[in-house]
Each structure stands twice: as C-alpha cells, then as structure tokens.
Protein backbone atom coordinates (compact mmCIF):
# COMPACT_ATOMS: atom_id res chain seq x y z
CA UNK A 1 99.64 111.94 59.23
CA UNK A 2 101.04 115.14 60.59
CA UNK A 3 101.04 115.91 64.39
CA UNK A 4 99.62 119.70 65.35
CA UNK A 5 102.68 120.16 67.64
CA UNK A 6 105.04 118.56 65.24
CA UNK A 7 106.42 121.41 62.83
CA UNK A 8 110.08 121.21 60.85
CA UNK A 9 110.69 117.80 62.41
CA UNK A 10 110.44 119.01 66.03
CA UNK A 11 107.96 117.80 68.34
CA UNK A 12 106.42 120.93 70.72
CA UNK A 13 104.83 120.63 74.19
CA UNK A 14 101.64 122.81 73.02
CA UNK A 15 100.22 125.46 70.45
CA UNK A 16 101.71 127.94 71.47
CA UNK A 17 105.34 126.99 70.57
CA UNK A 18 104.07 125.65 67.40
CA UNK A 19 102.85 128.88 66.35
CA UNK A 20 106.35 130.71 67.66
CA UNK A 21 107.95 127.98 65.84
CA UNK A 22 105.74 128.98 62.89
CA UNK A 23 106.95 132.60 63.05
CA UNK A 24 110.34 131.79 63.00
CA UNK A 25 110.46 129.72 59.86
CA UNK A 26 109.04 132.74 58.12
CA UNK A 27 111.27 134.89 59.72
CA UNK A 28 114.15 132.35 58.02
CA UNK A 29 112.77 132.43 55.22
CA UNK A 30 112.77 136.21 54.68
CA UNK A 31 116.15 136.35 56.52
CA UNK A 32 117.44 133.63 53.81
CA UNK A 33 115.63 135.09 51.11
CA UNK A 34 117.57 138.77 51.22
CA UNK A 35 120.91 137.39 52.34
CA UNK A 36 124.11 136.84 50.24
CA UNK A 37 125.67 133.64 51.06
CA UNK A 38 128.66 134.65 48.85
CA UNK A 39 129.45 137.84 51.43
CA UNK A 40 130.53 136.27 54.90
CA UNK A 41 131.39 139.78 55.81
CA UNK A 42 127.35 140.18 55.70
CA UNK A 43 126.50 136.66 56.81
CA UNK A 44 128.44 137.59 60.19
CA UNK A 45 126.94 140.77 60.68
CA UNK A 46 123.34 139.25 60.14
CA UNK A 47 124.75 136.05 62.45
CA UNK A 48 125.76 139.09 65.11
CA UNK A 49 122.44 140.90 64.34
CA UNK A 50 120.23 137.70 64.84
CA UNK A 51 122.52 136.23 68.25
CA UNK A 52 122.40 139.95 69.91
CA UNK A 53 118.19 140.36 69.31
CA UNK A 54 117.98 137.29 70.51
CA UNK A 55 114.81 136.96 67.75
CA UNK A 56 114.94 133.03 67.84
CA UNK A 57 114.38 131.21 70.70
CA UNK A 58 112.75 127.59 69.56
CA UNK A 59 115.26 124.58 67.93
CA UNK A 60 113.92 125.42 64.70
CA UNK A 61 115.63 129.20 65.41
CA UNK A 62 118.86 127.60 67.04
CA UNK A 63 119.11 125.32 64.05
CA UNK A 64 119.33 128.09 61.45
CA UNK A 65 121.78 130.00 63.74
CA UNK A 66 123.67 126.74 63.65
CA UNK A 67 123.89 126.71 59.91
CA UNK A 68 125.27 130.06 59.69
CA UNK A 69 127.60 129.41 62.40
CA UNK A 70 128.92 126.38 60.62
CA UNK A 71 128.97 128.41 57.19
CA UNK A 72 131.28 130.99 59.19
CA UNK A 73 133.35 128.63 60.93
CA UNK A 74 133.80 126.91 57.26
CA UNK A 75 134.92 130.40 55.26
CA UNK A 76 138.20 131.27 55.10
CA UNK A 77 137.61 135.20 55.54
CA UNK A 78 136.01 135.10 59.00
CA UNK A 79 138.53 134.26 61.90
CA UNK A 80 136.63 131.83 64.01
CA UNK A 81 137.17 133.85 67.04
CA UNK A 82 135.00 136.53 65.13
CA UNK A 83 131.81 133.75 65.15
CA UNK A 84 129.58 134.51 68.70
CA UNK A 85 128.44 131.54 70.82
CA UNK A 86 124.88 130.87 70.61
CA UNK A 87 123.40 131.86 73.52
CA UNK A 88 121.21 128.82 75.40
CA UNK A 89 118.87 130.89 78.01
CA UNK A 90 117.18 127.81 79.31
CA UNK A 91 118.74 125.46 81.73
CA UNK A 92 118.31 122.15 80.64
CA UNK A 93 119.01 120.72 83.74
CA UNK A 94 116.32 122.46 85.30
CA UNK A 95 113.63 121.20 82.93
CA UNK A 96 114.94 117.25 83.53
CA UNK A 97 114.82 118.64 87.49
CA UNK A 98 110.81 119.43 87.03
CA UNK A 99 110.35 116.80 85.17
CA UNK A 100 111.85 114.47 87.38
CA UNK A 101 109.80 116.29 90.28
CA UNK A 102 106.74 115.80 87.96
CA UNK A 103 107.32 112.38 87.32
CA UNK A 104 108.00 111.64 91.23
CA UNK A 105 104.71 113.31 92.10
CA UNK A 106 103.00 111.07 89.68
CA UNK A 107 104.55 108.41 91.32
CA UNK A 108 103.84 109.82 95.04
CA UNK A 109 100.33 109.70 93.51
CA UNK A 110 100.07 106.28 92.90
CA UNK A 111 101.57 105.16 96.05
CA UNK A 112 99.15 107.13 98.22
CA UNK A 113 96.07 105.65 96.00
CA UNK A 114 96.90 101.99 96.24
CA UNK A 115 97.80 103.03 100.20
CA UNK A 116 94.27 104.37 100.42
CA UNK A 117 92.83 101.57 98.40
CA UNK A 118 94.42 98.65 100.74
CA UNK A 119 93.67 100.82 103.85
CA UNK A 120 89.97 101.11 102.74
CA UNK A 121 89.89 97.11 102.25
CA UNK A 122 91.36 96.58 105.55
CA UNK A 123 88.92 99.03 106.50
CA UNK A 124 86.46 96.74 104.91
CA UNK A 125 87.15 93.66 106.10
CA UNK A 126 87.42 95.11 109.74
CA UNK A 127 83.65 96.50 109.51
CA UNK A 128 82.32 93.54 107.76
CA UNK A 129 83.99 91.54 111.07
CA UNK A 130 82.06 94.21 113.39
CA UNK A 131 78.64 94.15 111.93
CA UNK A 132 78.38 90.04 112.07
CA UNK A 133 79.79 89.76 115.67
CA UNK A 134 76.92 92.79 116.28
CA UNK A 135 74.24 90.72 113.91
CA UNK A 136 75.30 88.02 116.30
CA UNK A 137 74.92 89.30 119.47
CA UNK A 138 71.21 90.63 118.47
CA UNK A 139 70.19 87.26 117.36
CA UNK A 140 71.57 86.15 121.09
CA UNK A 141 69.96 88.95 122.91
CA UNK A 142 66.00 87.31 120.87
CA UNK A 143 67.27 84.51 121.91
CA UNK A 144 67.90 85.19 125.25
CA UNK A 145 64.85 87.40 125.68
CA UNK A 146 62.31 84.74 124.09
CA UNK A 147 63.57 81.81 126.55
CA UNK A 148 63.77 84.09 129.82
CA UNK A 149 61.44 83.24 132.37
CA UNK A 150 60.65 86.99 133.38
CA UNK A 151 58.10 89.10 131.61
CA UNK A 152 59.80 91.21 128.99
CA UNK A 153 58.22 93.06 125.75
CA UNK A 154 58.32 90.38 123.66
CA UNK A 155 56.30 87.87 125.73
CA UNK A 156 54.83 89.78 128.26
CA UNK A 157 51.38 88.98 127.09
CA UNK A 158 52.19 85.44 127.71
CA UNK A 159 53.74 86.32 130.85
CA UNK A 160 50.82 87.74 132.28
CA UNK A 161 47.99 85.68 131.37
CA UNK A 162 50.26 82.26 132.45
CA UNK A 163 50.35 84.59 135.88
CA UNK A 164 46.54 85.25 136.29
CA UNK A 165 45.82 81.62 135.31
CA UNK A 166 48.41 80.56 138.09
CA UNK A 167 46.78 82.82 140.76
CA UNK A 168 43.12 81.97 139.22
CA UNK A 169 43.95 78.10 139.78
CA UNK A 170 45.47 79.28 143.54
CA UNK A 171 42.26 80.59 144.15
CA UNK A 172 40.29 77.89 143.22
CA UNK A 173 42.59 75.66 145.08
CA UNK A 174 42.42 77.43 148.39
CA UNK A 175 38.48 78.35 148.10
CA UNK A 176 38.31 74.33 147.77
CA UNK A 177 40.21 73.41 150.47
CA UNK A 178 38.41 76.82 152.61
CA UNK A 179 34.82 74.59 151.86
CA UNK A 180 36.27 71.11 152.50
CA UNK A 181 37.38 72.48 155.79
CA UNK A 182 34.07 74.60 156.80
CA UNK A 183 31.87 71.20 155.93
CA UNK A 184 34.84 69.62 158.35
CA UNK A 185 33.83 72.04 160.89
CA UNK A 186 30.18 72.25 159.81
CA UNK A 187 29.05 68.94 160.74
C-alpha cells in the first residue's frame, strides 16, 4: 500500500514536495541517462553544474548529489579537494525549534482546556450550591408568608373576611349588651 507523500523511500510533509520530489527523479533520470560514468572529468563538471544551480533541493536530489560525490571522492583522477560541499540551505535546527514551539503550543493547548474544563466544574458546583440555598430561602419566605398573622397576598382573602367576622361578632356583642342595658334602664 503506497503512501501519496511517500515517493523513493522518503516520507514528505504534503503534495507539494511530492510532486518537486517527482520532478527531480526525472530530472536524475535524464541527468543519468546522458552522463558517462567512465569520464570523472565530466562527472565533476556535471557534479559542479548541478551544486552551483542549486536544481535539487529535496533528499531524493541530495541523495543523487551524494552518489556522485562518493563516485568522485572514490576515482583516482579527481583530487578530493576538487569535489564541492553540498550545500544544506535549511537549518535543521530551526525546523526541530518550530517544531518544538509547535509541539509546546499543542501542549499549552491542552493545559488551558482541562484548566477551563475544571474551572467550569468548579464553576458548576458553586452555582448548583447558589440556586438550592436560593430554592431554599423561597420555600422559607411561603413558609413564612402562609403562617404570618398579617394580611399579605397570599392569604389576604382570609385575612379579611376572619376581620369582618371579628368586627361583625363585636357588633353583635356590643348591640347586645347596648339592649340588655336600655331594658336595665327601661324598666
């Protein structure tokens, strides 16, 4: 089963470097395909010709630079002072540096959601607290209200008609002891 960003045994980071990956195998291949391996004279001017365009720049380029280097460094005709350094232009430890950096931003990531996540539970719990003491204290205040003596919304119906029976029985009270007194007087 053969990856999409897998190509000559390299694994890329996206298309794009597959496809310049691509390019430079066929560019080997032409390269190999017109030079004489039994003229190092013209093997190190193509080696020169390659390291000064600076045509390859994926592994799969450095690796066929790397076999002509070693093919120079192995002939006996070309001093091995003659054979140019292959030229790196990326900084390696740069990339580790990002990725490190990427890696601790994951991590930063992580740490701030289970922060939020345990903040949002305490949050929780300390709201769930709040509403039952409030629940609580409106279950007091009915209670309170329906036992208080004093007319209030709830039983102010009751209130009132308890108070005109009171003063109804008052009156009847006093308008009997008004005629027990006047047939006291009366006679």
């Amino acid at each position: 089963m053969a990856d999409r960003s897998m190509i000559d045994g390299f694994a890329f980071a996206d298309d794009a470097d597959v496809s310049l990956a691509a390019s430079e195998i066929e560019k080997i291949k032409y390269i190999a395909g017109r030079m004489n391996m039994n003229n190092p004279r013209g093997v190190l001017a193509v080696y020169d010709k390659l390291i000064t365009s600076g045509i390859f720049v994926t592994p799969v380029g450095y690796e066929y630079l790397r076999t002509l280097q070693n093919f120079l460094y192995k002939s006996s005709e070309i001093p091995d002072d003659a054979v140019k350094d292959i030229p790196v232009p990326i900084s390696y430890t740069r990339a580790l540096n990002i990725r490190s950096e990427e890696r601790e931003e994951k991590m930063n990531a992580r740490r701030e959601a289970r922060t939020l996540r345990k903040t949002f539970r305490n949050e929780y719990k300390i709201s769930l607290i709040v509403n039952i003491i409030l629940v609580i204290m409106v279950i007091a205040m009915f209670v309170i209200t329906l036992k208080a003596e004093n007319p209030n919304m709830i039983n102010y119906r009751t209130a009132i008609l308890n108070q005109y029976s009171e003063w109804e029985q008052e009156l009847s009270e006093r308008e009997s002891a008004i005629k027990a007194r006047e047939l006291e007087l009366g006679q």
